[in-house]
C-alpha atoms as a PDB file:
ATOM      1  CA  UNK A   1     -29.437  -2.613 -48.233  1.00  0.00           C
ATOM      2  CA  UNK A   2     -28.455   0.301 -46.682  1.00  0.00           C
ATOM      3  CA  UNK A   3     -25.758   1.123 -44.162  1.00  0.00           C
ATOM      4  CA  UNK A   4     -27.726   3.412 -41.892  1.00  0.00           C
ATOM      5  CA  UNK A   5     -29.357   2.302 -39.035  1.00  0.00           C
ATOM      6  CA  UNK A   6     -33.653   1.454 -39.333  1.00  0.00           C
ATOM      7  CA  UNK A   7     -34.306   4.427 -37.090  1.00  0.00           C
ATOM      8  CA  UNK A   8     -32.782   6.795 -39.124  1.00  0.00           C
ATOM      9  CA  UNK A   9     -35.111   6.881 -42.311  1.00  0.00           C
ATOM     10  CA  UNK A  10     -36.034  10.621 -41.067  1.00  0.00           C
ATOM     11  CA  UNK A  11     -32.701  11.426 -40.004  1.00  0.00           C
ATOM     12  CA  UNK A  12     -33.971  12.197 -36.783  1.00  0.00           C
ATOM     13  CA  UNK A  13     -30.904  10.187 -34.894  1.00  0.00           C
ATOM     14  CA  UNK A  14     -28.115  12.555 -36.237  1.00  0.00           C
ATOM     15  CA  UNK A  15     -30.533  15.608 -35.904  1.00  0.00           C
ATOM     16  CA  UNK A  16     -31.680  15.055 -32.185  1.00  0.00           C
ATOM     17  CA  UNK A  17     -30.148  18.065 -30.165  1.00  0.00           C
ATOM     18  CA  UNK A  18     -30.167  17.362 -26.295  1.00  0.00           C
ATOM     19  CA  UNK A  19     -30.666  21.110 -25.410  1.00  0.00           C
ATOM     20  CA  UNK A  20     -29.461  23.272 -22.628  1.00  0.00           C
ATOM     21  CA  UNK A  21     -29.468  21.244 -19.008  1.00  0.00           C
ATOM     22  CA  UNK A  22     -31.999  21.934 -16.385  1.00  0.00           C
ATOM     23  CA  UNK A  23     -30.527  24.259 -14.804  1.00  0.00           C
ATOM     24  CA  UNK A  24     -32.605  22.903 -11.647  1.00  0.00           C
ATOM     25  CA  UNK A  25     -30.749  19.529 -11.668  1.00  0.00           C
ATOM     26  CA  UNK A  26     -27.302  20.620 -12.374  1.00  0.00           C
ATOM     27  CA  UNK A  27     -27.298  21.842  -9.168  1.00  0.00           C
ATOM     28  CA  UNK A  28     -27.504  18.367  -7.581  1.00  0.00           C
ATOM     29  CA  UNK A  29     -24.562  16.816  -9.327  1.00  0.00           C
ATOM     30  CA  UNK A  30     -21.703  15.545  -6.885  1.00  0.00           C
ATOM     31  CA  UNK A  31     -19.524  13.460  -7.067  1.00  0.00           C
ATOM     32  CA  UNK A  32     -19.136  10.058  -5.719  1.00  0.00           C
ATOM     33  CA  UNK A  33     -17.242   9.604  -2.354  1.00  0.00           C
ATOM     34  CA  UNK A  34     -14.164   7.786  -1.783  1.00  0.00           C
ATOM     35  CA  UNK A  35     -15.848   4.941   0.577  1.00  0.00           C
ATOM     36  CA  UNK A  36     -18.232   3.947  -2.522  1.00  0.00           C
ATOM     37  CA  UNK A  37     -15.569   3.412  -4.400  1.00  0.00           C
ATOM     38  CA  UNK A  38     -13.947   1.591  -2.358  1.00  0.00           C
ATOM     39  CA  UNK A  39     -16.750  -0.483  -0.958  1.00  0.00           C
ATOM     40  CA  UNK A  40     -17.008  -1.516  -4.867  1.00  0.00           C
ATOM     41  CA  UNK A  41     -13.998  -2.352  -5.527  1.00  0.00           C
ATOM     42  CA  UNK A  42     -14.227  -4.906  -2.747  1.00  0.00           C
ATOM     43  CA  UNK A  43     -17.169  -5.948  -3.729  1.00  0.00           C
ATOM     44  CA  UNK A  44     -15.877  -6.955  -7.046  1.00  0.00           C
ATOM     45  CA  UNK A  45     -12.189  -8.323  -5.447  1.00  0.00           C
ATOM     46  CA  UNK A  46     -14.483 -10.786  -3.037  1.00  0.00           C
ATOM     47  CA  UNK A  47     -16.589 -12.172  -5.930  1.00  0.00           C
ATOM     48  CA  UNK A  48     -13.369 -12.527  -8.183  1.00  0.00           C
ATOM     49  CA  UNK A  49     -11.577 -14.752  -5.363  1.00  0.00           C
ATOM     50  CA  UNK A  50     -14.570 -16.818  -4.590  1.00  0.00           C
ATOM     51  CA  UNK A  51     -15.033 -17.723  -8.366  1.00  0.00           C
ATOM     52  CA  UNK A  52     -11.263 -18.913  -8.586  1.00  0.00           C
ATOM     53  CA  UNK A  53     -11.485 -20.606  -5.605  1.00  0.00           C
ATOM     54  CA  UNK A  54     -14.286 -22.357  -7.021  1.00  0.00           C
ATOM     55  CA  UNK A  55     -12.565 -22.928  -9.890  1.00  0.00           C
ATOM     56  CA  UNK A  56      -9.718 -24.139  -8.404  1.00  0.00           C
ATOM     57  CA  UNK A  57     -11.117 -26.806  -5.723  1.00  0.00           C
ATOM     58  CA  UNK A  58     -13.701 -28.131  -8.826  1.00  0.00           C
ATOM     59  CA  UNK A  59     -10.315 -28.481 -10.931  1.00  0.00           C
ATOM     60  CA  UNK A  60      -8.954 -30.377  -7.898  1.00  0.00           C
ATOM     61  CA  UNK A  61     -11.262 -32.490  -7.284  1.00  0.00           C
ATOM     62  CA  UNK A  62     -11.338 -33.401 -10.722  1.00  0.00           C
ATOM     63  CA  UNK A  63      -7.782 -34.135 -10.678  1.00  0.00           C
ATOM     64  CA  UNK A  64      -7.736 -36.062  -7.930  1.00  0.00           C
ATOM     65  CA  UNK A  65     -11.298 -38.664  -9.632  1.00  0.00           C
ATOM     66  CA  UNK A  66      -8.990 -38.889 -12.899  1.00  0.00           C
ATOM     67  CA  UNK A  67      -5.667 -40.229 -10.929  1.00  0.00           C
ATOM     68  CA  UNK A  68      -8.128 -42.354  -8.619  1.00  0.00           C
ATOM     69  CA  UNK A  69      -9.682 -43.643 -12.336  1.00  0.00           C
ATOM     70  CA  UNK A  70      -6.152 -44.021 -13.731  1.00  0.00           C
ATOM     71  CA  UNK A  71      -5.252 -46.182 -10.884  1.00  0.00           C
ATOM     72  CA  UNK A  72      -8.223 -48.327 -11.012  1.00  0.00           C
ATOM     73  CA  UNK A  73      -7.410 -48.676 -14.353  1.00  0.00           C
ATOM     74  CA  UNK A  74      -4.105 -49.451 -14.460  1.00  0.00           C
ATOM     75  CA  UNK A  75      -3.825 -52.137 -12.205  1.00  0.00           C
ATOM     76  CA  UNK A  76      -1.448 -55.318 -12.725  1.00  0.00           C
ATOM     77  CA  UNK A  77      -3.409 -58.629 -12.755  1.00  0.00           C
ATOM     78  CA  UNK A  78      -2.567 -59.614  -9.154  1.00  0.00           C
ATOM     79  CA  UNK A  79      -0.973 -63.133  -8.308  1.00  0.00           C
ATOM     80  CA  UNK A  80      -2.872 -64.493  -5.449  1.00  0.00           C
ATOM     81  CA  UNK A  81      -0.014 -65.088  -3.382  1.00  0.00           C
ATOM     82  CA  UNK A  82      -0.698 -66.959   0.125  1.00  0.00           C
ATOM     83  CA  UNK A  83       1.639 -67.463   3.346  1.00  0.00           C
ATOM     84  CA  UNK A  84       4.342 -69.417   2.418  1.00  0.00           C
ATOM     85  CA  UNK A  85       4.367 -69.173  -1.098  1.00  0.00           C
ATOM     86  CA  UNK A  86       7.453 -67.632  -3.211  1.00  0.00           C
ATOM     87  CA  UNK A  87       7.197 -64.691  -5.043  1.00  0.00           C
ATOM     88  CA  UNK A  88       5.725 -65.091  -8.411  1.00  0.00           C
ATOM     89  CA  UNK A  89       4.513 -68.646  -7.783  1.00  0.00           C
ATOM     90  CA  UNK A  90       1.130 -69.270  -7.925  1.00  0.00           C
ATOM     91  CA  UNK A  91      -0.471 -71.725  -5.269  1.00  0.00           C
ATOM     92  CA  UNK A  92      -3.502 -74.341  -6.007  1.00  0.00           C
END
């Protein structure tokens, strides 16, 4: 097995020479304006809060089923305990 790439059996991949530009299109290069940039890094700082927001009210309300569950769980064994009785007496 070999170590070059399938597409190179002719060589062509290290022989391919791009060529001169169009000298037509290097004309429209410019470059990209300050408010793109910015606008994009927005973009990107809004969708990085939302996701840890999400993140951290999903982790929350996790958090808050599994102490819930550990309460349920965890219960004593309750004495019924009516009006008048004392404290750790149980009543018919």
């Amino acid at each position: 097995m070999s170590d070059k790439p399938e597409y190179s059996e002719t060589g062509a991949a290290e022989e391919v020479d791009p060529g001169e530009p169009i000298s037509g299109l290097a004309g429209l290069q410019c470059d990209a304006s300050s408010g793109l940039v910015l606008r994009i890094r927005r973009t990107i700082q809004h969708r990085t809060t939302v996701g840890q927001l999400a993140s951290f009210s999903f982790g929350v309300l996790l958090l808050v089923l599994r102490e819930f569950w550990s309460i349920l769980i965890h219960t004593p064994n309750r004495i019924d305990i009516r009006k008048g009785a004392i404290d750790g007496e149980k009543t018919s």
